[in-house]
C-alpha atoms as a PDB file:
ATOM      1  CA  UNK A   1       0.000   0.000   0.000  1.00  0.00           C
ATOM      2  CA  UNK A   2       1.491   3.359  -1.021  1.00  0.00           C
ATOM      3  CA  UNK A   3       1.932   6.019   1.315  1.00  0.00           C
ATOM      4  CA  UNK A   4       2.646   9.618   0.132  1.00  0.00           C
ATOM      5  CA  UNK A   5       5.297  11.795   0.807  1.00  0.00           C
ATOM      6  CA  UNK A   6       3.867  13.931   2.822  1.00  0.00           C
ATOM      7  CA  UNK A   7       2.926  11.470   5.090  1.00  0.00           C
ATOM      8  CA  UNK A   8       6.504  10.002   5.428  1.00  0.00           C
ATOM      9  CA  UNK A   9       8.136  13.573   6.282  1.00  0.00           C
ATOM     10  CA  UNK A  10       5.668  14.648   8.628  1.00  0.00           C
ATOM     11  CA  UNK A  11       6.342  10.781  10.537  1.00  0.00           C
ATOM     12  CA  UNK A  12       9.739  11.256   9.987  1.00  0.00           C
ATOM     13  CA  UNK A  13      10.610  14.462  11.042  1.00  0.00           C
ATOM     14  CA  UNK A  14       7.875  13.676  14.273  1.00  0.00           C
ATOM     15  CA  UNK A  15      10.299  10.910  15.105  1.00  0.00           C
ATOM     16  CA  UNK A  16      13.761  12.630  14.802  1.00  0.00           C
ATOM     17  CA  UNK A  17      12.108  15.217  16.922  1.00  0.00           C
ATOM     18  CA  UNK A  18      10.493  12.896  19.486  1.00  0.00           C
ATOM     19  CA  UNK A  19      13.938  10.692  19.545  1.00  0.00           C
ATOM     20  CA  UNK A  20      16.450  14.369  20.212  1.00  0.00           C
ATOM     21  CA  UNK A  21      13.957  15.158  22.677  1.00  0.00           C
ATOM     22  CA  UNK A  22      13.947  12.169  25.017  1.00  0.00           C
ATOM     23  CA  UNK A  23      17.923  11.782  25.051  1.00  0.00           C
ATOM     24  CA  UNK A  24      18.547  12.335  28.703  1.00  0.00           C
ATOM     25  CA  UNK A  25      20.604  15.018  30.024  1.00  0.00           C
ATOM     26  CA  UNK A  26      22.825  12.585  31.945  1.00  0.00           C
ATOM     27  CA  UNK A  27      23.970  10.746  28.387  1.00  0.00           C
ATOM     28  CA  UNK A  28      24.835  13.920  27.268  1.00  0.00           C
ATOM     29  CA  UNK A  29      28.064  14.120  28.892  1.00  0.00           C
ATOM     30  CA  UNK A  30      29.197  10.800  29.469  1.00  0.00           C
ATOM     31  CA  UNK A  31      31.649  10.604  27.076  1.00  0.00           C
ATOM     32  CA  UNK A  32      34.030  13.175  28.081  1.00  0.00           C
ATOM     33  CA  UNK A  33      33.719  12.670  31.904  1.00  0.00           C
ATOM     34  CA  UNK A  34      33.213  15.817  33.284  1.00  0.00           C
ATOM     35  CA  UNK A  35      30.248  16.618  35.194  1.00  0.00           C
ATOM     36  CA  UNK A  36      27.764  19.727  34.069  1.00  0.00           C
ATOM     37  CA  UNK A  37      27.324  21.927  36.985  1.00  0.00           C
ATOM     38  CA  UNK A  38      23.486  23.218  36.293  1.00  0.00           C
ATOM     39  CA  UNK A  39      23.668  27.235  35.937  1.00  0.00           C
ATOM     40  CA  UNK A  40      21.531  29.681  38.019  1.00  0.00           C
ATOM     41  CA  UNK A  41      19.749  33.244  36.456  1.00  0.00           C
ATOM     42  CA  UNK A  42      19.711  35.870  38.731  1.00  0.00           C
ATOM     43  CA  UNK A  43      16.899  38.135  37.863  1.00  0.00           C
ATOM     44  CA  UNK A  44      18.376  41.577  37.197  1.00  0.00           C
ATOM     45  CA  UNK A  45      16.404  44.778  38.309  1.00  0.00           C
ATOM     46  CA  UNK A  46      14.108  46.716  36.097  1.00  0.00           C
ATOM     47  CA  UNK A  47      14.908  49.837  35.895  1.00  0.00           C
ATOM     48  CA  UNK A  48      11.773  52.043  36.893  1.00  0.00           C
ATOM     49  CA  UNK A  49      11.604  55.826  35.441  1.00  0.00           C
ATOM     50  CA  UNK A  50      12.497  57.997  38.195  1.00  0.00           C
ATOM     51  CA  UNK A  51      11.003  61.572  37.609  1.00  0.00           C
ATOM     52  CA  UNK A  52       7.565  62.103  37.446  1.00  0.00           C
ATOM     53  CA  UNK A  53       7.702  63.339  33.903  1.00  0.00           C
ATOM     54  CA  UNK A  54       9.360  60.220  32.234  1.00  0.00           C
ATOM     55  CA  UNK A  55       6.626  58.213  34.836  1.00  0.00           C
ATOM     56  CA  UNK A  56       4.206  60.425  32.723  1.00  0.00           C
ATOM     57  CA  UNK A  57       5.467  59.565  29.519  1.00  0.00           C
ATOM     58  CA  UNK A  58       5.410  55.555  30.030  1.00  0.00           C
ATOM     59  CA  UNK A  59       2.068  55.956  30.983  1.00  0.00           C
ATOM     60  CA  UNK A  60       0.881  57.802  27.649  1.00  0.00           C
ATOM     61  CA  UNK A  61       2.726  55.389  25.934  1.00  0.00           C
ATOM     62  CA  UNK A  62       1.457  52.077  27.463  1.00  0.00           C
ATOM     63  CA  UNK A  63      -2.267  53.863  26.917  1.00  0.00           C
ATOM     64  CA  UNK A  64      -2.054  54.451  23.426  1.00  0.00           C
ATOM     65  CA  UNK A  65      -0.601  50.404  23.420  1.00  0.00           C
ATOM     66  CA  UNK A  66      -3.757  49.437  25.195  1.00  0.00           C
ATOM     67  CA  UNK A  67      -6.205  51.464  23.761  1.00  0.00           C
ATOM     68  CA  UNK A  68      -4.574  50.830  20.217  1.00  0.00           C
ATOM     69  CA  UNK A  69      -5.038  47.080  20.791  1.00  0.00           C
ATOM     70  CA  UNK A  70      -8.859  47.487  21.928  1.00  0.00           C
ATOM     71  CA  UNK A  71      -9.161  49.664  19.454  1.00  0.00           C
ATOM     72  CA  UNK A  72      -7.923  47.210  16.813  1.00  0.00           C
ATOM     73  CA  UNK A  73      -9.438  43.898  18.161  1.00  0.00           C
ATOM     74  CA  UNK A  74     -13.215  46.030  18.079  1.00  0.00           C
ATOM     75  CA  UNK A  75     -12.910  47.410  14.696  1.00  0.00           C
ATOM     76  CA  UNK A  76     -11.447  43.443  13.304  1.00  0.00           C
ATOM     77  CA  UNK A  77     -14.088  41.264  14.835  1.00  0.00           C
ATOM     78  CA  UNK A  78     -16.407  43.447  16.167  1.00  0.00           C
ATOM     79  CA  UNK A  79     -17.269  46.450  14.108  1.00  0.00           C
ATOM     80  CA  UNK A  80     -16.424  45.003  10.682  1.00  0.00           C
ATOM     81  CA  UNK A  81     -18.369  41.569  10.899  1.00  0.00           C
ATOM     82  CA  UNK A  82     -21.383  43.086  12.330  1.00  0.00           C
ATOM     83  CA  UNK A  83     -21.847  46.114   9.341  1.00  0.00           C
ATOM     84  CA  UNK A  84     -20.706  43.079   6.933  1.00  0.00           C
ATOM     85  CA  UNK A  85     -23.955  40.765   8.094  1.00  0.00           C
ATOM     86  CA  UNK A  86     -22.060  38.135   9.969  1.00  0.00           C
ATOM     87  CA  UNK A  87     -24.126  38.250  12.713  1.00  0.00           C
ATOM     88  CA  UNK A  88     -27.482  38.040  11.350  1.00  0.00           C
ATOM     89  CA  UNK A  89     -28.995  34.078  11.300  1.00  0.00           C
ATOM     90  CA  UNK A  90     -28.190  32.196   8.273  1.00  0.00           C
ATOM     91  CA  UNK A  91     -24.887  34.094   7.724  1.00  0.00           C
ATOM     92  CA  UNK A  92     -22.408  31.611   6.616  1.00  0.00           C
ATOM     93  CA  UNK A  93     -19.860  30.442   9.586  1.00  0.00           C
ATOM     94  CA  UNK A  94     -21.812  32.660  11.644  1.00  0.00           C
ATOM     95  CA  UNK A  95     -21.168  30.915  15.214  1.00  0.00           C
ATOM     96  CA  UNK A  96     -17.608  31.485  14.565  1.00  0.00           C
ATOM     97  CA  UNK A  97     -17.924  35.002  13.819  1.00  0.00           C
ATOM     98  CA  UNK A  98     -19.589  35.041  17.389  1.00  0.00           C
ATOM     99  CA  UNK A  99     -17.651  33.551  19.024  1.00  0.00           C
ATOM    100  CA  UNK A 100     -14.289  35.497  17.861  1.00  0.00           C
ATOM    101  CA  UNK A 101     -16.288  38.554  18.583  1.00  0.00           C
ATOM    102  CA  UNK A 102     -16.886  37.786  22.028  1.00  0.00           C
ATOM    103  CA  UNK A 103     -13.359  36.954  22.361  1.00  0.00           C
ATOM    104  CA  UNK A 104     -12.429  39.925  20.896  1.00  0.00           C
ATOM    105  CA  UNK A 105     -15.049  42.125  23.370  1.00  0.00           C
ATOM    106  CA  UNK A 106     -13.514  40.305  26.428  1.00  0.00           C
ATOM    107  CA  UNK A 107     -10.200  41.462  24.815  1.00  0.00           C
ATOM    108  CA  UNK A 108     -11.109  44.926  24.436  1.00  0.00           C
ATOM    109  CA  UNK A 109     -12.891  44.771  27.837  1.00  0.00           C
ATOM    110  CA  UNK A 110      -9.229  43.905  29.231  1.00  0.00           C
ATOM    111  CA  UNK A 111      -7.371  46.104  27.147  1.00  0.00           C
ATOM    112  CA  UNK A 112      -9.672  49.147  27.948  1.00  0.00           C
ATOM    113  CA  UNK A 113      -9.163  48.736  31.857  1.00  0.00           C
ATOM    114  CA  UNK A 114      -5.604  48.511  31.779  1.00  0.00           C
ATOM    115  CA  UNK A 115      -5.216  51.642  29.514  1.00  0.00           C
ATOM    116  CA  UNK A 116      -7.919  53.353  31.968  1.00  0.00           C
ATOM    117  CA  UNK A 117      -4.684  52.216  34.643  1.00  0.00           C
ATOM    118  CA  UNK A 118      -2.450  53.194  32.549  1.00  0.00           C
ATOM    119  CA  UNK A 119      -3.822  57.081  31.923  1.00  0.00           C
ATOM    120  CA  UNK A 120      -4.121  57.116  36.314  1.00  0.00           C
ATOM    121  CA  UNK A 121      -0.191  57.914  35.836  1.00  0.00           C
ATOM    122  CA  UNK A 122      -0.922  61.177  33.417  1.00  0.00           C
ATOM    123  CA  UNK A 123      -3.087  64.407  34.933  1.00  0.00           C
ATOM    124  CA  UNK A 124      -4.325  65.399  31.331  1.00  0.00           C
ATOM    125  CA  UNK A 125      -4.914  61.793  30.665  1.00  0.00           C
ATOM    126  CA  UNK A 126      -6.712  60.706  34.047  1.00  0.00           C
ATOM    127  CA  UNK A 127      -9.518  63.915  33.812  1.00  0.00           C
ATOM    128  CA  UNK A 128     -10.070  62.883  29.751  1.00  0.00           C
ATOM    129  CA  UNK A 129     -10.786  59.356  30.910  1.00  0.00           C
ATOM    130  CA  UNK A 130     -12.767  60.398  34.097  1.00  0.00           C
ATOM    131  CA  UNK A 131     -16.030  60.620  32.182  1.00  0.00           C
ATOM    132  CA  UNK A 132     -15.437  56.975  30.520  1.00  0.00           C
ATOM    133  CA  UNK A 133     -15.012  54.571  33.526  1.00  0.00           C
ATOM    134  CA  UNK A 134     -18.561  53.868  33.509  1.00  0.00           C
ATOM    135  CA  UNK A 135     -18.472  53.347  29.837  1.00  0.00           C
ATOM    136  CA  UNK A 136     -15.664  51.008  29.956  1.00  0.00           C
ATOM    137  CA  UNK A 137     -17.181  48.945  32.871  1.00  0.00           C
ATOM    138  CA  UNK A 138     -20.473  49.183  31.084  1.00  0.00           C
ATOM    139  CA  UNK A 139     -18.390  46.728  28.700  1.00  0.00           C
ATOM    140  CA  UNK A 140     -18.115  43.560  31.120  1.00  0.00           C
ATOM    141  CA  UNK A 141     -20.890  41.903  30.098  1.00  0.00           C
ATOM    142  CA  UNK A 142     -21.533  42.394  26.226  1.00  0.00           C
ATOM    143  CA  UNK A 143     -19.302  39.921  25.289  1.00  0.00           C
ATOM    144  CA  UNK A 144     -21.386  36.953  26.324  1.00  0.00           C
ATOM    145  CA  UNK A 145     -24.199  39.585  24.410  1.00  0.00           C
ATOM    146  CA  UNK A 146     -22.063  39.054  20.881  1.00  0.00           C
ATOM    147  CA  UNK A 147     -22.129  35.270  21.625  1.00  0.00           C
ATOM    148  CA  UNK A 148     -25.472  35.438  21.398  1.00  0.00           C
ATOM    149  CA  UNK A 149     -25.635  37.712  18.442  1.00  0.00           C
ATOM    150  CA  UNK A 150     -26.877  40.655  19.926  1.00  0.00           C
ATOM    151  CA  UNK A 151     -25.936  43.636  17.419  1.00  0.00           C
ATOM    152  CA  UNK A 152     -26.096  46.883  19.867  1.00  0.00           C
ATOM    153  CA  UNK A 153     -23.089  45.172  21.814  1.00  0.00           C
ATOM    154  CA  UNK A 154     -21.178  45.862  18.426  1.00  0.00           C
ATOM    155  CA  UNK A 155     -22.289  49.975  18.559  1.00  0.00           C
ATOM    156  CA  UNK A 156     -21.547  49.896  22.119  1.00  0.00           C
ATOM    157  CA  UNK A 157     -17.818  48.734  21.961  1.00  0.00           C
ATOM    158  CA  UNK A 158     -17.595  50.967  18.803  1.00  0.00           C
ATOM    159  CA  UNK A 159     -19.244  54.124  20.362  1.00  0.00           C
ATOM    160  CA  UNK A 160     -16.904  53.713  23.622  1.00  0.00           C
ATOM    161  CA  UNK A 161     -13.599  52.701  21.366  1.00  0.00           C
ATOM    162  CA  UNK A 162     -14.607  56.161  19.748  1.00  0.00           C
ATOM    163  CA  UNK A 163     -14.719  58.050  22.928  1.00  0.00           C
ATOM    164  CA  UNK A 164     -11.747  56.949  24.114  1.00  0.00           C
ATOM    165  CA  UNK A 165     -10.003  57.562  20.961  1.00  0.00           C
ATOM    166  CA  UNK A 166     -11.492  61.410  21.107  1.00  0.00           C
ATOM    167  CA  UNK A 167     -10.258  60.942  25.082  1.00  0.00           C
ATOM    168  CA  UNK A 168      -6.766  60.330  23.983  1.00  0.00           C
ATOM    169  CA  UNK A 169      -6.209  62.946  21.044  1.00  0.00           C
ATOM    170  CA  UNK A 170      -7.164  65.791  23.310  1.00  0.00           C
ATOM    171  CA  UNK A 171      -4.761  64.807  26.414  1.00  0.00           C
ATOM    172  CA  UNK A 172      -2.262  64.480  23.348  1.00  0.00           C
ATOM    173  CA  UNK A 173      -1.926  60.721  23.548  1.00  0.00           C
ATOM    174  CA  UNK A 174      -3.831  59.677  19.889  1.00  0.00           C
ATOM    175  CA  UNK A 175      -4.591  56.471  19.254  1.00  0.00           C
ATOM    176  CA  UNK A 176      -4.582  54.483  16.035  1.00  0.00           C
ATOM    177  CA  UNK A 177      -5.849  51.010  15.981  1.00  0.00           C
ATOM    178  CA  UNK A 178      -3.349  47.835  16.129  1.00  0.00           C
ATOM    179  CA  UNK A 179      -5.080  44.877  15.602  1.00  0.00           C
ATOM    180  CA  UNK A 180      -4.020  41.895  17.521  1.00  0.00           C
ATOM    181  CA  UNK A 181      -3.157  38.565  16.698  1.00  0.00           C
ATOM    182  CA  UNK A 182      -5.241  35.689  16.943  1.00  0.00           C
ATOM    183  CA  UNK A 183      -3.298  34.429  19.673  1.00  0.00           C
ATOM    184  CA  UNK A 184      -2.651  37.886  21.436  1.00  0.00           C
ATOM    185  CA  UNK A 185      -6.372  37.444  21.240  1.00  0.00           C
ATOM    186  CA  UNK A 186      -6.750  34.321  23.316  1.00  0.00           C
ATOM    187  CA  UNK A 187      -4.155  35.147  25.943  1.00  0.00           C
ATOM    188  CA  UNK A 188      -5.339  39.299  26.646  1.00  0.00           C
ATOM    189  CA  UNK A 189      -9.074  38.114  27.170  1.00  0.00           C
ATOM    190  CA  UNK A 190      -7.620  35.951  29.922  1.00  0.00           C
ATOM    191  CA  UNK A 191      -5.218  37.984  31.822  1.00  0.00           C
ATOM    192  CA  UNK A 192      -5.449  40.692  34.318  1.00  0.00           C
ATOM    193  CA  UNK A 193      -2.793  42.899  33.282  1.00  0.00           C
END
């Protein structure tokens, strides 16, 4: 029975890989007789900014990041699936259009309270932002809305993305949208940070 080619590499390069990765440590250096003395990293301090105005300008910078990211991920799966009709019944691949964009809100969700952190550090940036909190928090439970295929979660997350945006050009921090990766995805609509 033939078996293609493609087949054969895959199983062979599976095997080399499985076979390099189960040599123990110990065979390693047998041969030559000495003994391997494991090595120890020492975590090195961070430097921290020291004055309040380069404190300041890490936290404008890590806002736009976060808000460029929320900003990115609402527009991608949010905004742009929901004016293109991927939400409505009978769309074609229409639960996974949902379920990215609730993904994606969770994301943005995340994103958005770690730039509202992030604008704490900046006067001009913390009174812009004052007004959105409630906005932003209003956002905690729409994405299990665009699960279900509710379309005024989309104008919500658009209509606070906006605000924000027009929050951050007038404390001199504009934002332009950076859409995520797939996997950047995954991992920001789980973490804290």
């Amino acid at each position: 029975m033939p078996v293609p080619i493609r087949r054969l590499t895959v199983a062979l390069t599976l095997c080399c890989a499985l076979l390099a990765g189960s040599t123990p440590v110990w065979a390693a250096g047998q041969g030559d007789g000495r003994q391997t003395v494991p090595s120890v990293a020492v975590a090195a301090p961070t430097p921290s900014p020291s004055t309040p105005a380069e404190r300041q300008k890490f936290a404008k910078t890590r806002f736009v990041a976060n808000a460029g990211l929320a900003a990115g991920a609402t527009y991608q799966w949010i905004v742009k699936p929901y004016k293109e009709g991927k939400f409505k019944k009978g769309a074609k691949h229409r639960r996974t259009t949902l379920v990215k964009a609730a993904l994606a809100g969770a994301f943005t969700y995340n994103r958005l309270k770690a730039a509202e952190r992030n604008a704490k550090g900046d006067p001009t940036l913390s009174k812009a932002l004052a007004p959105l909190e409630s906005a932003i928090a209003g956002l905690k439970d729409l994405p299990a809305k665009l699960r279900k295929g509710d379309g005024s979660a989309a104008s919500s997350f658009n209509d606070t993305i906006n605000k924000v945006k027009d929050a951050g050009k007038g404390a001199g921090a504009p934002v332009k949208d950076k859409v995520p990766t797939p996997s950047e995805l995954r991992q920001g609509a789980k973490s804290g940070s």
